[in-house]
C-alpha atoms as a PDB file:
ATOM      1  CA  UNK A   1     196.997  58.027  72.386  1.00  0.00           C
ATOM      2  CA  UNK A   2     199.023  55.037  70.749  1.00  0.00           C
ATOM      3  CA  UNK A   3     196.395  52.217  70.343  1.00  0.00           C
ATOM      4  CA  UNK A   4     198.233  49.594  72.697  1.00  0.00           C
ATOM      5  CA  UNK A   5     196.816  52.070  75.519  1.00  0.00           C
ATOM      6  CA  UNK A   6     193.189  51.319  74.344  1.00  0.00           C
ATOM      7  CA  UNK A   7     191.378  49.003  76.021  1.00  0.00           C
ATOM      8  CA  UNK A   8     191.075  45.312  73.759  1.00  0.00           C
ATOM      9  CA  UNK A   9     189.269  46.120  70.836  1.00  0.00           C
ATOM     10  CA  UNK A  10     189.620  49.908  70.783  1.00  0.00           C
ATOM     11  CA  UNK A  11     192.080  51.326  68.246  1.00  0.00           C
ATOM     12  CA  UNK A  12     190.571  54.621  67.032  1.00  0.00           C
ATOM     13  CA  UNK A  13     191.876  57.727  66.862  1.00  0.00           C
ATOM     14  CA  UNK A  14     190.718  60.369  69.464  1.00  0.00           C
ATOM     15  CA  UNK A  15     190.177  64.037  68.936  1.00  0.00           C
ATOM     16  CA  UNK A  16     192.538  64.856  71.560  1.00  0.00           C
ATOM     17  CA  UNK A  17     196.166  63.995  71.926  1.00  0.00           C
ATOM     18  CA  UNK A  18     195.783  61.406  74.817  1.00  0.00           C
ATOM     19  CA  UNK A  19     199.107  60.365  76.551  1.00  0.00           C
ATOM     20  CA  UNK A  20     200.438  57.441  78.114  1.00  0.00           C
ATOM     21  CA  UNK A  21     199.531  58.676  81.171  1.00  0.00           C
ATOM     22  CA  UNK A  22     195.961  58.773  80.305  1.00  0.00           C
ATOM     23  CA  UNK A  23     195.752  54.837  80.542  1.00  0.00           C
ATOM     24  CA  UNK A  24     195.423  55.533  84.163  1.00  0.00           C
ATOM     25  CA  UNK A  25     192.020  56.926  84.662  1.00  0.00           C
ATOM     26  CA  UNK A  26     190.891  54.235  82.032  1.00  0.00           C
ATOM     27  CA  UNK A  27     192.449  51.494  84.708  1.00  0.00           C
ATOM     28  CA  UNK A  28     190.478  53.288  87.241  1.00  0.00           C
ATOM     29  CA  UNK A  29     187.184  53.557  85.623  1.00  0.00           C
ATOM     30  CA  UNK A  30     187.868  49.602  85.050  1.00  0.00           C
ATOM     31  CA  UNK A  31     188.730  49.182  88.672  1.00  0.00           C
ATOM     32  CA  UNK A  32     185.614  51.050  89.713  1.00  0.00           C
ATOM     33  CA  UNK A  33     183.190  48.945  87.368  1.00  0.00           C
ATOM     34  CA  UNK A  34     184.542  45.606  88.459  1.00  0.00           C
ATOM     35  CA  UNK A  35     184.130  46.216  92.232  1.00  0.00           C
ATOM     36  CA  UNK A  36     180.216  47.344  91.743  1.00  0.00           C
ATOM     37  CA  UNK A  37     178.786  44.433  93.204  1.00  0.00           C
ATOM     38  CA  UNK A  38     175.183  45.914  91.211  1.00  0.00           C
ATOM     39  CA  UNK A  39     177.449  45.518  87.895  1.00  0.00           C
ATOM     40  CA  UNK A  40     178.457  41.852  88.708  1.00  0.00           C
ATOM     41  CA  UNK A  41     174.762  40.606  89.311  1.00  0.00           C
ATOM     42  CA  UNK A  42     173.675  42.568  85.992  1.00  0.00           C
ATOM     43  CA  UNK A  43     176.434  40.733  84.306  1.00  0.00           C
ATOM     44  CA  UNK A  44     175.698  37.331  85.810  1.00  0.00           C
ATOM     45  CA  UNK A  45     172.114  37.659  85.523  1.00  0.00           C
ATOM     46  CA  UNK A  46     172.334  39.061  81.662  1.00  0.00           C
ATOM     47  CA  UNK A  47     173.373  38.247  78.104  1.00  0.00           C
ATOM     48  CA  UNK A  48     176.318  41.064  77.273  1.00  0.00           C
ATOM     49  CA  UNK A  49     173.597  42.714  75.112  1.00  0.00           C
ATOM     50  CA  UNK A  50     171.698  42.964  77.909  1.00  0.00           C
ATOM     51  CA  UNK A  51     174.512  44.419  80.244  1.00  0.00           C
ATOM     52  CA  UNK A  52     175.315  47.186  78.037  1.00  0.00           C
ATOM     53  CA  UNK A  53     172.301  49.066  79.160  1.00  0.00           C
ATOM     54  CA  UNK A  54     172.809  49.145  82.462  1.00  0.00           C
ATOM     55  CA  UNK A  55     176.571  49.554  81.926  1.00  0.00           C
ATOM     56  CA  UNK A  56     175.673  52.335  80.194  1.00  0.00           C
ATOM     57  CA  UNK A  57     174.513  54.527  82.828  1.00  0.00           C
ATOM     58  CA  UNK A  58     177.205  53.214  85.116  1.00  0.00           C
ATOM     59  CA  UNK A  59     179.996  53.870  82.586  1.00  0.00           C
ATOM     60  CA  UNK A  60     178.662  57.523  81.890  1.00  0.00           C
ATOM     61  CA  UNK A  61     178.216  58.140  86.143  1.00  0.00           C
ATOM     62  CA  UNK A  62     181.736  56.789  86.776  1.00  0.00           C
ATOM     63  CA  UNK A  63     183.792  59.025  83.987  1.00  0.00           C
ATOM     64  CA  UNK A  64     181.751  62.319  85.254  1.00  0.00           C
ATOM     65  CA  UNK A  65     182.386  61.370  89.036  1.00  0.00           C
ATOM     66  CA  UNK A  66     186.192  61.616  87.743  1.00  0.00           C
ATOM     67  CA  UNK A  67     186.246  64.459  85.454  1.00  0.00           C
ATOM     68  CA  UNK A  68     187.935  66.610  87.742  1.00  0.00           C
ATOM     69  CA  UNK A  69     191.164  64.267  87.856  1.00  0.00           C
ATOM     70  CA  UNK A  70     191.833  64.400  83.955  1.00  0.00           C
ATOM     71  CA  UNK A  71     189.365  66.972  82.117  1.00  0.00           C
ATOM     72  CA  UNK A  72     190.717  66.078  78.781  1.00  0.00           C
ATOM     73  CA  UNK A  73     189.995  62.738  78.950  1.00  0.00           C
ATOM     74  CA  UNK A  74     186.371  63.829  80.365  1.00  0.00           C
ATOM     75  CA  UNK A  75     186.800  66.275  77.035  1.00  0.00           C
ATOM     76  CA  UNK A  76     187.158  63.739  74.609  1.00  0.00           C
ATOM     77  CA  UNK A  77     184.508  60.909  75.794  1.00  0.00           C
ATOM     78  CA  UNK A  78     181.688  63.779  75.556  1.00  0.00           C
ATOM     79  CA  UNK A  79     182.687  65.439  72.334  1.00  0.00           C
ATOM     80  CA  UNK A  80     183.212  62.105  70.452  1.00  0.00           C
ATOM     81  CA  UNK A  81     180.308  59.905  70.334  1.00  0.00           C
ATOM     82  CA  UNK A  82     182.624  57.125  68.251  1.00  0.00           C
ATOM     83  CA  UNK A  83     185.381  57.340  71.188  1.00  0.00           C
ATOM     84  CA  UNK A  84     182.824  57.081  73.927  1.00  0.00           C
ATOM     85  CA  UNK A  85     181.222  54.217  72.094  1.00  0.00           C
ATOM     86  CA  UNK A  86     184.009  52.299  71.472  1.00  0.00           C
ATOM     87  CA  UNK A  87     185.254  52.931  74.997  1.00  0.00           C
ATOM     88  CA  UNK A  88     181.824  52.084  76.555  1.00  0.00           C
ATOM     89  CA  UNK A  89     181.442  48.625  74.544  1.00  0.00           C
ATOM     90  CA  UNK A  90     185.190  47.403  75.023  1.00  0.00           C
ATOM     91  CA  UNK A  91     184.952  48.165  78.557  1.00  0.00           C
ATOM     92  CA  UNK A  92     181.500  46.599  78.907  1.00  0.00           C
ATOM     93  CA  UNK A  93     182.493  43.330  77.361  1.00  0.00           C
ATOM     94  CA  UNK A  94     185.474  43.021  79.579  1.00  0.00           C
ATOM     95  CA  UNK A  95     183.541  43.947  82.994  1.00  0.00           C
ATOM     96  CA  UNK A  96     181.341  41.644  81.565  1.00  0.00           C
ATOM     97  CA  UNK A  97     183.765  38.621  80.890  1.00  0.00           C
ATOM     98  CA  UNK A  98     185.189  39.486  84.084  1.00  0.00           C
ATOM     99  CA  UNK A  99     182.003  39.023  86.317  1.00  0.00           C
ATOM    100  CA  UNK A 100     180.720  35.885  84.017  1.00  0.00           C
ATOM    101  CA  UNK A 101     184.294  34.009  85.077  1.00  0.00           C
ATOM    102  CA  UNK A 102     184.247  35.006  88.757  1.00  0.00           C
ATOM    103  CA  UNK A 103     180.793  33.456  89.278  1.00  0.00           C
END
């Protein structure tokens, strides 16, 4: 996966060859975590240190409710801890940016 497809922040390598196509479930994930009105309170109600553990369990619930649609994807966020890391804090920092400006 080219690193403009990452999300902000995110330019590691992966252990799988990720395509372009791949941005999408990444977009959906996104879209998924930004209309959970639970996530918004958490994020208006919390520093982002603070929002990354409940993100946490939210972020790992929303990519297994998906693995279906894109198994290597699902592949590569449980087989490399650095990836889902990475993944997990970029995304939590922008759900979290995002909820903090809507309110």
């Amino acid at each position: 996966m080219a690193a403009e497809t990452y999300p902000a922040g995110l330019t590691s390598a992966t252990p799988a060859e990720l395509t372009i196509t791949d941005a999408l479930p990444f977009e959906q994930f996104k879209g998924d975590w930004l209309a959970d009105p639970e996530l918004a309170a958490q994020a208006n109600a919390s520093t982002l240190d603070n929002f990354l553990i409940p993100f946490a369990n939210k972020f790992l619930s929303t990519v297994q409710s998906r693995m279906d649609a894109n198994a290597d994807i699902f592949k590569a966020i449980n087989d490399d801890k650095g990836f889902a890391d990475g993944l997990r804090a970029s995304y939590a920092r922008e759900v979290f940016g995002h909820s903090a400006k809507a309110n």
